[in-house]
Protein backbone atom coordinates (compact mmCIF):
# COMPACT_ATOMS: atom_id res chain seq x y z
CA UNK A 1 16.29 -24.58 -2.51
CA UNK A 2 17.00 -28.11 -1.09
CA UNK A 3 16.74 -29.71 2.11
CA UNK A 4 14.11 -27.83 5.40
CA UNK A 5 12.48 -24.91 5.11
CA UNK A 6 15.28 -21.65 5.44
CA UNK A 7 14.12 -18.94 7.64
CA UNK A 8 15.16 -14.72 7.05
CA UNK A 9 14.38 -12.45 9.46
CA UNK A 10 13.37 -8.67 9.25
CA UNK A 11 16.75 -7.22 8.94
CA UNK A 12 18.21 -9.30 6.43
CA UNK A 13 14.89 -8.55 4.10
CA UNK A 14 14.95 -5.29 4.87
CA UNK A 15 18.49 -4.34 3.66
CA UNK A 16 17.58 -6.05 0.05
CA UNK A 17 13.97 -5.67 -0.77
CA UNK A 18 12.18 -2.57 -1.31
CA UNK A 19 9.15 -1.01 -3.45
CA UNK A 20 11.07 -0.69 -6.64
CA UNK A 21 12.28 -4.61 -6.49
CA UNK A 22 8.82 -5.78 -6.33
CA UNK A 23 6.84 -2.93 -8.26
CA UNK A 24 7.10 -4.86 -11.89
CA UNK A 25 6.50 -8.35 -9.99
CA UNK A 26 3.56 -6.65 -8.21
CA UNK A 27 2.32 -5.72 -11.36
CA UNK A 28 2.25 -9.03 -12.95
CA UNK A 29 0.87 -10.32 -10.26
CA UNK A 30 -2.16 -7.78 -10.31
CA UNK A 31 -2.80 -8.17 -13.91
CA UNK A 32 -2.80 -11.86 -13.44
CA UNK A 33 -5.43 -11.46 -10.75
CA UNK A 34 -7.74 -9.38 -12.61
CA UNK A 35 -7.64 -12.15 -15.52
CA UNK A 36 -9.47 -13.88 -12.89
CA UNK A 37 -6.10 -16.44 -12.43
CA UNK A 38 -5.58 -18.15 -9.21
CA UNK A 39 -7.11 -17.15 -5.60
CA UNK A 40 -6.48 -14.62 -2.96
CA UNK A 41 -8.02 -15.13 -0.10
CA UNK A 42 -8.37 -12.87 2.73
CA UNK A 43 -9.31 -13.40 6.55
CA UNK A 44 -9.02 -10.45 9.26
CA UNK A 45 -9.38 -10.30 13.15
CA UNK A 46 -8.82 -8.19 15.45
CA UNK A 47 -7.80 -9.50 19.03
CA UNK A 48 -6.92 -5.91 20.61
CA UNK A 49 -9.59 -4.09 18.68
CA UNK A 50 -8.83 -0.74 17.48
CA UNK A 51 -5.67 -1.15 18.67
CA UNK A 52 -3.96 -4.18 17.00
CA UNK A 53 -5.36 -6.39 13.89
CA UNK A 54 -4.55 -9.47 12.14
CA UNK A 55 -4.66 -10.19 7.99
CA UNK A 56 -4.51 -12.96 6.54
CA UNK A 57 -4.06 -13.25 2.81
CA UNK A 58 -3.19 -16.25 0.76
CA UNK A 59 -2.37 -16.73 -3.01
CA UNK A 60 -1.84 -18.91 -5.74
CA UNK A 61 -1.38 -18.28 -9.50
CA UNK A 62 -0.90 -20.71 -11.99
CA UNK A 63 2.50 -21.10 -13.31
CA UNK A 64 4.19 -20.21 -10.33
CA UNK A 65 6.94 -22.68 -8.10
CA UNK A 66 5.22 -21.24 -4.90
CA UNK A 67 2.26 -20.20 -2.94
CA UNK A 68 2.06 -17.92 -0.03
CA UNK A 69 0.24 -17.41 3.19
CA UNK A 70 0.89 -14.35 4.97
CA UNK A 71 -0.22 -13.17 9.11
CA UNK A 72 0.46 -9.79 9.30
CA UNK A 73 -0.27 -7.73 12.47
CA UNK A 74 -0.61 -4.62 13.42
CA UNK A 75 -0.29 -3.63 17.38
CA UNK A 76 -0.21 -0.26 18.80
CA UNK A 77 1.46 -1.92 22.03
CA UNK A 78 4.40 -3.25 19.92
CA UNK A 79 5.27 0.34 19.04
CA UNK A 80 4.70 1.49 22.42
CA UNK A 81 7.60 -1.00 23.32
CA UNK A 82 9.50 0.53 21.45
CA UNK A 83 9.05 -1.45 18.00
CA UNK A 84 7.22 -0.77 14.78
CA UNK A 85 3.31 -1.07 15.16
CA UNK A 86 3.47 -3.55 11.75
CA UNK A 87 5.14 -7.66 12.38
CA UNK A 88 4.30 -10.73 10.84
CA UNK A 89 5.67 -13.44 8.75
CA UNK A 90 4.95 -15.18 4.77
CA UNK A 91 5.22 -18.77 4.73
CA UNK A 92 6.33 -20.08 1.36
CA UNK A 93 5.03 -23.41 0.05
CA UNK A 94 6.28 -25.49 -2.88
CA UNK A 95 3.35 -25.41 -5.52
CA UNK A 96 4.04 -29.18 -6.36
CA UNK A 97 4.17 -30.75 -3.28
CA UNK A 98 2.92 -28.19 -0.53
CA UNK A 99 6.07 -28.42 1.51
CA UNK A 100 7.07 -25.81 3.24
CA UNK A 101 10.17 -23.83 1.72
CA UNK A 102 10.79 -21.20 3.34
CA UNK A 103 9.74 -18.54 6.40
CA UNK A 104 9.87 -14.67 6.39
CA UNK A 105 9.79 -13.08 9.18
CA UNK A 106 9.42 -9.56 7.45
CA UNK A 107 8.03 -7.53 10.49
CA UNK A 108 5.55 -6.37 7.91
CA UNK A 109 7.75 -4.71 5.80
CA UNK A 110 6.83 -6.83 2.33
CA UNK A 111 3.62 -6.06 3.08
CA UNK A 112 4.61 -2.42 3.36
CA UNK A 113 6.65 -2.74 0.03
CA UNK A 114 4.00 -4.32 -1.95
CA UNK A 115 1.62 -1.88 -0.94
CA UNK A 116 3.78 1.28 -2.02
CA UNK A 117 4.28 -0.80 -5.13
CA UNK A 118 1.09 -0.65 -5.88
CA UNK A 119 0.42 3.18 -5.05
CA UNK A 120 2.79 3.98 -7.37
CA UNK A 121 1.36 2.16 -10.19
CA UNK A 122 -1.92 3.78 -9.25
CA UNK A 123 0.05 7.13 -9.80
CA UNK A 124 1.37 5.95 -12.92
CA UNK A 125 -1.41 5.31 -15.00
CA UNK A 126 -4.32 7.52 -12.94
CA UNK A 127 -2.52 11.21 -11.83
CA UNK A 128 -1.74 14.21 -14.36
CA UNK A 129 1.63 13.78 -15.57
CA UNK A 130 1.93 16.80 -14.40
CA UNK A 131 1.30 16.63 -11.08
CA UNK A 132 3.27 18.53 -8.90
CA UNK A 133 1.43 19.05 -5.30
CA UNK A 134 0.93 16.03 -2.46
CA UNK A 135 -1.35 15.82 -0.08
CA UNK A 136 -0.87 12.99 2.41
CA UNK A 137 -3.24 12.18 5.70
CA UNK A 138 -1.43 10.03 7.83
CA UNK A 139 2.43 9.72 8.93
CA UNK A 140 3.12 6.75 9.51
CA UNK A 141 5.15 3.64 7.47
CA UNK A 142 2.62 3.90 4.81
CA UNK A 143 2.00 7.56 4.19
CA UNK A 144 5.88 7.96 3.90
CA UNK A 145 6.46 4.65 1.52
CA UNK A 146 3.62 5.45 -0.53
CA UNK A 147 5.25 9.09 -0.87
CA UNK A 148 8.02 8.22 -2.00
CA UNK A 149 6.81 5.69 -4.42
CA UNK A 150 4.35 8.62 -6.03
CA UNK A 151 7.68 10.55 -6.33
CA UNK A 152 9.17 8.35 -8.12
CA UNK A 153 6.51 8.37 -10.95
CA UNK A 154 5.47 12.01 -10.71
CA UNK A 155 7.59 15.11 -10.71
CA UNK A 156 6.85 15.99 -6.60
CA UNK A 157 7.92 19.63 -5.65
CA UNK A 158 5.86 19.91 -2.45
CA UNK A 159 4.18 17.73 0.41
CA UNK A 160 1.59 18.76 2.62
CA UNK A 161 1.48 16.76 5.55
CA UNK A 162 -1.34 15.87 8.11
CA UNK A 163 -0.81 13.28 11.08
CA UNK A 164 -2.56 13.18 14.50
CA UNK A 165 0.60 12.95 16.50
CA UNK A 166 3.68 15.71 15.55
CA UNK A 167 6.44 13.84 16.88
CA UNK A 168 5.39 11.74 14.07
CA UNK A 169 4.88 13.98 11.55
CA UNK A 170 8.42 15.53 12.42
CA UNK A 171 9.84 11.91 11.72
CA UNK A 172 8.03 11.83 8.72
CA UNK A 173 9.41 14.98 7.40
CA UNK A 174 13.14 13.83 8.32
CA UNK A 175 13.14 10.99 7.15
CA UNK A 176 11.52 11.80 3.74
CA UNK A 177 14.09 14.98 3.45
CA UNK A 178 17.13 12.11 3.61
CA UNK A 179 15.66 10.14 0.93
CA UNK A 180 14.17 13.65 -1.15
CA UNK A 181 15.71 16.48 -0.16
CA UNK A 182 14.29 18.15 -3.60
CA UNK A 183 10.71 17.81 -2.13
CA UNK A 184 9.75 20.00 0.61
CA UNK A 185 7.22 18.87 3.24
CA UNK A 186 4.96 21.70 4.76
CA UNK A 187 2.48 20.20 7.81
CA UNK A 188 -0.67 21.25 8.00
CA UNK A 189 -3.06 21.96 11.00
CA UNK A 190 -6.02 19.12 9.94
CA UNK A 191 -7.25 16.84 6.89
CA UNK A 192 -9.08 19.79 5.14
CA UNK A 193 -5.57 21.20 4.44
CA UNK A 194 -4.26 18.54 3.05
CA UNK A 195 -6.75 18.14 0.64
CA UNK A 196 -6.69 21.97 -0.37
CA UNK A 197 -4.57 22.60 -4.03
CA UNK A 198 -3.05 19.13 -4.57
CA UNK A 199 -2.26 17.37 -7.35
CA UNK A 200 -2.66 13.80 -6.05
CA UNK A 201 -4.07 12.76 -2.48
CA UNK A 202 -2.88 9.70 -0.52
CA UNK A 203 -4.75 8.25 2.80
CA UNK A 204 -3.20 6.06 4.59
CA UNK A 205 -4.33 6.07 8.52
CA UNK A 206 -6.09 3.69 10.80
CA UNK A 207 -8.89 5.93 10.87
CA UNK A 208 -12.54 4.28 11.46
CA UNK A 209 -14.56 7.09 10.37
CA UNK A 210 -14.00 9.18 6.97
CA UNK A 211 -11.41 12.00 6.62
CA UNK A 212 -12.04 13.19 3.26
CA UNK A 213 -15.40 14.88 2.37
CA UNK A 214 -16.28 15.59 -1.66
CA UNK A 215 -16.02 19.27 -1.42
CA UNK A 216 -12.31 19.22 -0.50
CA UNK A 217 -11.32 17.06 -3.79
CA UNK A 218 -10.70 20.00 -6.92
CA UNK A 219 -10.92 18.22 -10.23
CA UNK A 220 -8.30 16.63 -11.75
CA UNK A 221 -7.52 15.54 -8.45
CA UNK A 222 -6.10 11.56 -7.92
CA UNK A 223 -6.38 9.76 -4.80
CA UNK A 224 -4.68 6.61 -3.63
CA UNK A 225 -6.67 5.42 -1.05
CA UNK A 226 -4.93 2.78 1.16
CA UNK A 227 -5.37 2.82 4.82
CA UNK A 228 -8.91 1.12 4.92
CA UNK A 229 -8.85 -2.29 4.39
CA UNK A 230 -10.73 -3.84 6.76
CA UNK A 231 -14.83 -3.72 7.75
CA UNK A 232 -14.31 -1.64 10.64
CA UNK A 233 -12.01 1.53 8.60
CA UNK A 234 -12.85 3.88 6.45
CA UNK A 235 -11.18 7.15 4.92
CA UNK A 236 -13.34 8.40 2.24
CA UNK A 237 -16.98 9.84 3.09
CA UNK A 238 -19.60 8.04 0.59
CA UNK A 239 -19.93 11.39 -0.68
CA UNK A 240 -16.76 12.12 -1.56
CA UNK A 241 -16.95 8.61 -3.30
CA UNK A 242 -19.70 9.67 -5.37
CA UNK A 243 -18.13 12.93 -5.96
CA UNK A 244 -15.42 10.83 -8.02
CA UNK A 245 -15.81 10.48 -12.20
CA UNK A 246 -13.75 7.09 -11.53
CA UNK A 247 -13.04 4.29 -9.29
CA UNK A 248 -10.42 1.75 -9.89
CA UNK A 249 -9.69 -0.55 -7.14
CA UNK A 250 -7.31 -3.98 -6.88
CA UNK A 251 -9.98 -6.59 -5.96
CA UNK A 252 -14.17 -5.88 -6.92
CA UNK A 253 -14.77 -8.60 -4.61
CA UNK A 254 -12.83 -8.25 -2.15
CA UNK A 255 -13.47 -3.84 -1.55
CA UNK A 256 -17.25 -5.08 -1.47
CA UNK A 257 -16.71 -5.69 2.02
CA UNK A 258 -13.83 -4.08 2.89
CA UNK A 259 -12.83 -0.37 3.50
CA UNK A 260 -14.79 2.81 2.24
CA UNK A 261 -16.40 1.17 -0.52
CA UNK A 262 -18.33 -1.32 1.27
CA UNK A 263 -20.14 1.47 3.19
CA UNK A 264 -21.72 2.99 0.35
CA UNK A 265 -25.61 2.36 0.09
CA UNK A 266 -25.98 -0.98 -2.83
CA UNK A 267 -27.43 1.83 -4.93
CA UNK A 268 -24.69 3.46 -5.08
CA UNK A 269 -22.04 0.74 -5.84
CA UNK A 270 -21.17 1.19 -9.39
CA UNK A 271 -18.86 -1.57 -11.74
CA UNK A 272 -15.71 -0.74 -10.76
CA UNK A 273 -12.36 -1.45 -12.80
CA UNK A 274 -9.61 -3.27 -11.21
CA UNK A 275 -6.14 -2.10 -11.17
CA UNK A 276 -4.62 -5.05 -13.15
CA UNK A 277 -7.34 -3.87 -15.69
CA UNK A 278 -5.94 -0.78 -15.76
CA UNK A 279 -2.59 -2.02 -16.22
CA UNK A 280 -3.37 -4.63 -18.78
CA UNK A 281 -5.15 -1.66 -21.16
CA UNK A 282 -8.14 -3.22 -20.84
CA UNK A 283 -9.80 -0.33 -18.68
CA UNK A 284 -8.70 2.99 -18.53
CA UNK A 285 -7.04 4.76 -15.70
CA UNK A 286 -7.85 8.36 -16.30
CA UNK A 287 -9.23 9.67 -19.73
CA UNK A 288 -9.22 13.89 -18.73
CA UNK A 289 -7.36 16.27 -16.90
CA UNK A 290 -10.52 17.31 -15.04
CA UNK A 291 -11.73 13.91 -13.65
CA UNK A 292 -11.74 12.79 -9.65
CA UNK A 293 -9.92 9.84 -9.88
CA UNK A 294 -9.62 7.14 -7.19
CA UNK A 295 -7.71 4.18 -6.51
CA UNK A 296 -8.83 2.41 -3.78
CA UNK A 297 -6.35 -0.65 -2.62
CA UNK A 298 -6.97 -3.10 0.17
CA UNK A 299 -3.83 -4.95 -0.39
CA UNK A 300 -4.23 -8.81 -1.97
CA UNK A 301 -2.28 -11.81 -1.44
CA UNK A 302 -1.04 -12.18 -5.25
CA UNK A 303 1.25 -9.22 -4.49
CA UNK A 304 2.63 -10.84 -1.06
CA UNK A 305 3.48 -13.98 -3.19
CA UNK A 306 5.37 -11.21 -5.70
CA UNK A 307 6.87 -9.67 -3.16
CA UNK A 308 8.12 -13.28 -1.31
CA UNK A 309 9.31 -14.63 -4.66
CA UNK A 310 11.80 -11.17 -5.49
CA UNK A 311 12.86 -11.30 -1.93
CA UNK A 312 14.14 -15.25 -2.10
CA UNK A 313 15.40 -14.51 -5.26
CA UNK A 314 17.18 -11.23 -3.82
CA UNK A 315 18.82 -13.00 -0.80
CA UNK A 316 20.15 -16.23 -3.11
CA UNK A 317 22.55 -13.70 -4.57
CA UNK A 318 25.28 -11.65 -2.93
CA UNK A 319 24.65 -8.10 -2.15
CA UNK A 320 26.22 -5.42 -3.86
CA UNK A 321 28.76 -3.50 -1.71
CA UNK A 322 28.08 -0.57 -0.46
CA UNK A 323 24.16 -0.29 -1.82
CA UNK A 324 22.00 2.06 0.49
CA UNK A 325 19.20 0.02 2.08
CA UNK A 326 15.84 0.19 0.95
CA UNK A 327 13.14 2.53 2.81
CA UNK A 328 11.47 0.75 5.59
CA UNK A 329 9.43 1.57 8.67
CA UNK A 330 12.04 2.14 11.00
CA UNK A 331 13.24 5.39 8.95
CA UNK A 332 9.78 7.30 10.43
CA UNK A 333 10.10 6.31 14.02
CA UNK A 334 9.90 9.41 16.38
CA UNK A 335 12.93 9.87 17.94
């Protein structure tokens, strides 16, 4: 790129970029992270409270043209207007100089991308290959991108679906049915359910208090974890987290103090393995058909700079005609 900074906006992202464009990037960038390469840095607020946050993650890793600094929000009023909940923007920077390249306004999807990128390579290397039941808690953007990204890696037959609001759980089930028709999505009347006979769990919710409690997870059960990444959310009860043979999770540092695994007891907190471990064969993801496994993800800036160097690399080349748009958030809007 020469001359200013060039700006792209949601819908122009949107109609080039989804999970499976950034999931090898993502996965780079995780096992460059967990060689202890670069910095992420992460900052959160939230202005309306439970009702609307702000993250925001940085990242640099050696080697790379850019860096990245992502604000992502998160507003209940924004849907309520008749948007998605999720906005924001990632502000690329020239590594040499620090000049400002380039602005994308995403309205959260990369981070929503990245994210299901990363669920799926939890799936990959942690769930039973033969894995054939889903659980999911939660409806929204995530719970449907990370579903389809475990489909993709696992051979899905059946969804069971939990959501506090059925409107959305009915756009859920829609829009997953036009992307999968070959998986069938069954809702279910509260958490427990969801958690009853699957193969793999994923949480993905708001939720400030746990969902999950250890005598709902069977063994050989995997769970992707993803919905709390803040101090103030949580998903999994601490039992439930000592319930589980193995943890893996995408930053030690930064789960510490973020999300379920900061409100365990310090004698509890065991030496977790990091997902770019896990991908880098230097730790192992699961090692028996019978183990609990969990992967809990707070979402790091080394995969927003991924995901912000596939997307200007995406829109510097002409689209293909006629290619079907990636998933995004507004697929699992009630109507």
């Amino acid at each position: 790129m020469t001359g200013g900074p060039v700006h792209f906006g949601p819908e122009e992202i949107r109609a080039v970029v989804g999970y499976p464009e950034v999931l090898e990037p993502v996965a780079a960038a995780l096992r460059d992270y967990s060689r202890g390469l670069g910095d992420s840095p992460v900052a959160v607020f939230a202005p309306a409270g439970r009702e609307g946050d702000v993250h925001v993650k940085s990242a640099w890793l050696p080697g790379r043209s850019v860096f990245t600094v992502k604000v992502a929000s998160w507003f209940l009023e924004r849907a309520r207007r008749g948007g998605t909940a999720g906005s924001g923007v990632i502000a690329v920077f020239d590594a040499s100089t620090g000049d400002l390249r380039a602005l994308l306004e995403d309205e959260h999807h990369l981070s929503d991308v990245r994210t299901a990128a990363a669920g799926a390579l939890a799936a990959r290397t942690m769930a039973r290959r033969d894995s054939h039941v889903l659980g999911v808690i939660g409806s929204g953007t995530q719970a449907y991108l990370q579903t389809l990204a475990v489909a993709d890696e696992l051979p899905l037959r059946d969804v069971r679906l939990w959501g506090r609001r059925a409107s959305q759980v009915e756009a859920f089930a829609r829009a997953l049915h036009a992307r999968r028709p070959d998986i069938r999505v069954v809702a279910v009347d509260d958490p427990r359910a969801a958690c009853e006979g699957v193969d793999v769990l994923v949480t993905a919710t708001s939720s400030t208090e746990p969902l999950v409690h250890a005598g709902w997870l069977a063994p050989g059960t995997h769970v992707n974890a993803v919905g709390a990444d803040d101090p103030t959310k949580a998903e999994l009860s601490p039992e439930s987290l000592r319930r589980a043979d193995r943890i893996v999770v995408d930053s030690r540092e930064l789960t510490a103090v973020h999300g379920d695994l900061s409100r365990l007891p310090e004698r509890d907190r065991r030496h977790h393995a990091e997902l770019g471990e896990v991908l880098a064969g230097t730790a192992p993801g699961r090692e028996d058909d019978e183990e609990i496994t969990v992967c809990k993800l707070i979402g790091l800036g080394v995969q927003d700079l991924a995901a912000a160097e596939v997307t200007l690399d995406l829109l510097g080349k002409p689209r293909v005609p006629g290619a079907a748009a990636p998933a995004h958030a507004r697929e699992v809007r009630p109507t």
